[in-house]
Protein backbone atom coordinates (compact mmCIF):
# COMPACT_ATOMS: atom_id res chain seq x y z
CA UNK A 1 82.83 102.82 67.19
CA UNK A 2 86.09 103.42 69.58
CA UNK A 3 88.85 104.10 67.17
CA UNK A 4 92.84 104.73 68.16
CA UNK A 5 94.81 106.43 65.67
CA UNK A 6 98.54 105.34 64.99
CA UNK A 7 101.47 107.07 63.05
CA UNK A 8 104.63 108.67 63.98
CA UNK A 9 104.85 112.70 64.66
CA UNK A 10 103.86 114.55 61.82
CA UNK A 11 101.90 111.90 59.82
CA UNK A 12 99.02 113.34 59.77
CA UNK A 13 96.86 110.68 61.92
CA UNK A 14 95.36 114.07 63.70
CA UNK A 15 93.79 115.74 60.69
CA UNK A 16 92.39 112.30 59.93
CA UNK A 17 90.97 111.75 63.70
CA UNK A 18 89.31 115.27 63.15
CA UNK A 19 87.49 114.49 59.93
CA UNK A 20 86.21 110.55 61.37
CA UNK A 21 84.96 112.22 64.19
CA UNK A 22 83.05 115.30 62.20
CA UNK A 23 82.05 111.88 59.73
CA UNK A 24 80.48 109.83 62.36
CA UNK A 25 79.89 112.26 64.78
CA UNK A 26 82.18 111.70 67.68
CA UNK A 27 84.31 112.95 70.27
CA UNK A 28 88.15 113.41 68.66
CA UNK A 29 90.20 112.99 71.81
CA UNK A 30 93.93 114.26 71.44
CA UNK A 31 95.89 113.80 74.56
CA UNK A 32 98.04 116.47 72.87
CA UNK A 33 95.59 119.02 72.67
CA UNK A 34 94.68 118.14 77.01
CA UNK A 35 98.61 118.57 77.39
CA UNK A 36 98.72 122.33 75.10
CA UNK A 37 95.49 123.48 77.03
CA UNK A 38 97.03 122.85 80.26
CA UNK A 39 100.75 124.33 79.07
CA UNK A 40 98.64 127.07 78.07
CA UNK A 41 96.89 127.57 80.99
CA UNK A 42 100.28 126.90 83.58
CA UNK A 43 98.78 124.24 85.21
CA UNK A 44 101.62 122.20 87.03
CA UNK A 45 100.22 118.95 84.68
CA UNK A 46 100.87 121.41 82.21
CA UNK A 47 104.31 122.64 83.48
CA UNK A 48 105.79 118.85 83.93
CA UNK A 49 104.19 117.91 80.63
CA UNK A 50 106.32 120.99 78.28
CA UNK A 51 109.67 119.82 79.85
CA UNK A 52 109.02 116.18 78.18
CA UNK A 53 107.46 117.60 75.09
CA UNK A 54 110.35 120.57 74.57
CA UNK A 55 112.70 117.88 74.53
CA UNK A 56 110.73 115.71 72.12
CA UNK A 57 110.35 113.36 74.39
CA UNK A 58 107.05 111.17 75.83
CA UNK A 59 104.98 112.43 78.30
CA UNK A 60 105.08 109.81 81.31
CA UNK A 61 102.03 107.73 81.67
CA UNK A 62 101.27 108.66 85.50
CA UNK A 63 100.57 111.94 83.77
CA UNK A 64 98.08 110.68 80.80
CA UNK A 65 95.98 107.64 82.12
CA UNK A 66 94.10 109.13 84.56
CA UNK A 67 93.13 112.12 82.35
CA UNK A 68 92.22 109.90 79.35
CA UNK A 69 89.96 107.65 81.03
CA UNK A 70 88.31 109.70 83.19
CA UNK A 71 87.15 111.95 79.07
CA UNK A 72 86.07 108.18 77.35
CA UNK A 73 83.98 107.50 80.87
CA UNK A 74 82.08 111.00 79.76
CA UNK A 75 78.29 111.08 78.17
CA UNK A 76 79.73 112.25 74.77
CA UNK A 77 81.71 108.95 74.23
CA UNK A 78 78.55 106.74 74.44
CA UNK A 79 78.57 106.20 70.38
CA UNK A 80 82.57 105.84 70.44
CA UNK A 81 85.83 107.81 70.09
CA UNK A 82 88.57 108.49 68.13
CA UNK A 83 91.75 108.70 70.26
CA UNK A 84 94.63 110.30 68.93
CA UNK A 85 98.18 110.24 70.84
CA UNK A 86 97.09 107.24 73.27
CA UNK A 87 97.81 105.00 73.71
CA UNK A 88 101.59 105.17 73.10
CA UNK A 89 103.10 102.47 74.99
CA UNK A 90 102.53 98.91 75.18
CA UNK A 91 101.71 99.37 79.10
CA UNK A 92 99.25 102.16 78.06
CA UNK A 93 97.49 99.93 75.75
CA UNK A 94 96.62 97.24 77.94
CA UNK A 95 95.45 99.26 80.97
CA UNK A 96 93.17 100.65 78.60
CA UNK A 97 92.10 97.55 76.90
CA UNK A 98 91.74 96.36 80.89
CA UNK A 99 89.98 99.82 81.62
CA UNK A 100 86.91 98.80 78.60
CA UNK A 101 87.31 95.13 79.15
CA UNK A 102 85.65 96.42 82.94
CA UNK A 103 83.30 98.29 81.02
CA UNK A 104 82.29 95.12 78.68
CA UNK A 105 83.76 97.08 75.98
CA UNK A 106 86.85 96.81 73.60
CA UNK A 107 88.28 99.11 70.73
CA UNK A 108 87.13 98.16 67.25
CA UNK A 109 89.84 99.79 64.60
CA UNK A 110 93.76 100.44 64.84
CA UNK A 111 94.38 102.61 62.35
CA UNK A 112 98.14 103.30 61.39
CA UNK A 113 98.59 106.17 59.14
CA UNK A 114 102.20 104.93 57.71
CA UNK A 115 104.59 107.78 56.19
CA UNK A 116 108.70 107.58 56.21
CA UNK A 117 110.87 109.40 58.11
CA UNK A 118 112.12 111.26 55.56
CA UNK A 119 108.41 112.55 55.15
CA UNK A 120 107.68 113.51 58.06
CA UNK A 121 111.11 115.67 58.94
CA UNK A 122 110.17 117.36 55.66
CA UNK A 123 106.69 118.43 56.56
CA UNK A 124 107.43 119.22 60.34
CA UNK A 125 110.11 121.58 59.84
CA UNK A 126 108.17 123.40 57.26
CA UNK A 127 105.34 123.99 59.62
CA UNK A 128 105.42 127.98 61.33
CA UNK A 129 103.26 128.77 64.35
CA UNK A 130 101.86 132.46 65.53
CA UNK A 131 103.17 132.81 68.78
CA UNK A 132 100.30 135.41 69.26
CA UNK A 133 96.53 133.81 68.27
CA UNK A 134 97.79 129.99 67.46
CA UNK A 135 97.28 130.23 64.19
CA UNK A 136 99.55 127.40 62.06
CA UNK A 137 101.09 127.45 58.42
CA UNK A 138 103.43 126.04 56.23
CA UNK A 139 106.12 126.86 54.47
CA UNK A 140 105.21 124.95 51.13
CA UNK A 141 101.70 123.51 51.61
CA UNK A 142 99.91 126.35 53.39
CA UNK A 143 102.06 130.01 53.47
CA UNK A 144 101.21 133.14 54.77
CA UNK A 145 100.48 136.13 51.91
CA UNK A 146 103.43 137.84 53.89
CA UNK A 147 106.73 135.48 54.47
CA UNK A 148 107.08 134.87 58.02
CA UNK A 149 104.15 137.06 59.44
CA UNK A 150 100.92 135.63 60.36
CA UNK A 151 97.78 136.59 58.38
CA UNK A 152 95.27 136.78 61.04
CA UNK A 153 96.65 138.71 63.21
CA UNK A 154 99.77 140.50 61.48
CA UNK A 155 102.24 138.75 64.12
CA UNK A 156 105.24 137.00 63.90
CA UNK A 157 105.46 133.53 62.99
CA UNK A 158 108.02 131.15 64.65
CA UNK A 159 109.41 127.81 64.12
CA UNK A 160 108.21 125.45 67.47
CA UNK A 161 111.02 124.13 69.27
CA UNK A 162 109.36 120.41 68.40
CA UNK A 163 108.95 121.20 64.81
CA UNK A 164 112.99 121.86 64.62
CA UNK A 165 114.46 118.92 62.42
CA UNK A 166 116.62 117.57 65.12
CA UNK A 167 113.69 117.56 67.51
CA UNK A 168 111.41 116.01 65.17
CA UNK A 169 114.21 113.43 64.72
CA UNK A 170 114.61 112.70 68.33
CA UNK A 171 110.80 112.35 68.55
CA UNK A 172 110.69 109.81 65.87
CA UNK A 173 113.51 107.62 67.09
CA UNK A 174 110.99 107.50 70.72
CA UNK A 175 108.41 106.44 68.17
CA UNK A 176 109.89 104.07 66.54
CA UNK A 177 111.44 102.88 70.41
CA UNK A 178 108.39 102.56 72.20
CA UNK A 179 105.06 103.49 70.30
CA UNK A 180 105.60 101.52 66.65
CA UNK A 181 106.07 98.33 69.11
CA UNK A 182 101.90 99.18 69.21
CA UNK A 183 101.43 98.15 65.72
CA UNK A 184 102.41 94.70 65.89
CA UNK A 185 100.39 94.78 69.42
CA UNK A 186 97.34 95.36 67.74
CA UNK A 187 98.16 93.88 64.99
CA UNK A 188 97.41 90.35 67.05
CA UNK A 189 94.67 91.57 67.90
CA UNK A 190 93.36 91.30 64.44
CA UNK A 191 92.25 95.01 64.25
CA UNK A 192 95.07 97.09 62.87
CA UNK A 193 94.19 98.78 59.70
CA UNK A 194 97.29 100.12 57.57
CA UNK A 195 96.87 103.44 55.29
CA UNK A 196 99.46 104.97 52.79
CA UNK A 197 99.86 108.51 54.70
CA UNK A 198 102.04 110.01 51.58
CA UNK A 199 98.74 110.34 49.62
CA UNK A 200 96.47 113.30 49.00
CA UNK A 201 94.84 114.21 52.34
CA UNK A 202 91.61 113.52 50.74
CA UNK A 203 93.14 110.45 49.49
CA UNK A 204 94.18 108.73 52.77
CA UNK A 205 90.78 109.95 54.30
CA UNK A 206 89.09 107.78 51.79
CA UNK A 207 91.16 104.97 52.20
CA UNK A 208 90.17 105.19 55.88
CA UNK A 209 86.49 105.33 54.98
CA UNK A 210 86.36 101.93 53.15
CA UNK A 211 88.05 100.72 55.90
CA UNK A 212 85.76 101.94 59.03
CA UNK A 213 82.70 101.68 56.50
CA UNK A 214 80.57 104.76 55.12
């Protein structure tokens, strides 16, 4: 089962791709965690990829297509996938759907995880990172036991340049620019599936459930 995940910054679509792929046991592919690990690690993908992503902007395709198909062409994606974070574009979608046509394959669900702006601004600029062991928090829906100190490690916790409201606004007006166009894209296709993202966690997991069948 090939799944791609769709909803704007913040909307949870990740935490969903996680618990799909722990469900039906299958690779959760996040171009954003490829672009972190390679920030992380200075690469210069990593390097050209943070001054797109500091600025809340998207990383250029040249820099994701090769990397993406070369981890679905991989032993562990056999079974299927859940991709989260690609594609973003409509040119990113079709050389993929090109890419598995080659391969005598397709992708089976769309699924948009659909939350307001509003929402999402809310939630992002709430969230607090440890700039020390990566640990992440909230402000309202997961705190520390100590305001603004991390309690794993006793560090300091910071606010992520891309969580800042007006960085999380700029990201969703690029969403709503050149990735929501995707929804009506695969919406033609016939295999876009649409979940209410303000529920319960547990909630919109269920929802997607009865939709990809238990």
């Amino acid at each position: 089962m090939k799944i791609i995940m769709l909803g704007a910054p913040g909307a949870g679509k990740g935490t969903q791709a996680k618990r799909i792929a722990d469900k039906w046991q299958i690779p959760h592919i996040s171009t954003g965690d490829i672009f972190r690990a390679n920030i992380k690690e200075g690469t210069e993908l990593g390097k050209e990829a943070k001054k797109y992503m500091d600025q809340g902007a998207l990383v250029p395709d040249e820099l994701t297509v090769k990397l993406l198909l070369d981890r679905v062409a991989k032993d562990d994606c056999k079974n299927g996938y859940v991709l989260d974070g690609f594609p973003r574009t409509i040119p990113q979608a079709e050389v993929l759907d090109k890419a598995l046509a080659e391969l005598g394959d397709t992708v089976d669900f769309a699924v948009n995880v659909d939350v307001p702006d509003e929402n999402i601004i809310n939630r992002m600029s709430g969230r607090r990172a440890c700039v020390s062991c990566g640990a992440t928090y909230h402000i309202t829906y997961a705190p520390t036991k100590t305001e603004g100190i991390c309690d794993r490690c006793g560090k300091e916790l910071i606010l992520r340049e891309d969580d800042k409201p007006e960085t999380v606004q700029k990201r969703l007006e690029v969403y709503h620019k050149q990735t929501q166009p995707l929804i009506d894209y695969y919406a033609k296709k016939e295999i876009l599936k649409t979940v209410d993202g303000t529920k319960d966690m547990e909630e919109v997991f269920q929802d997607i459930v009865a939709i990809l069948g238990a």
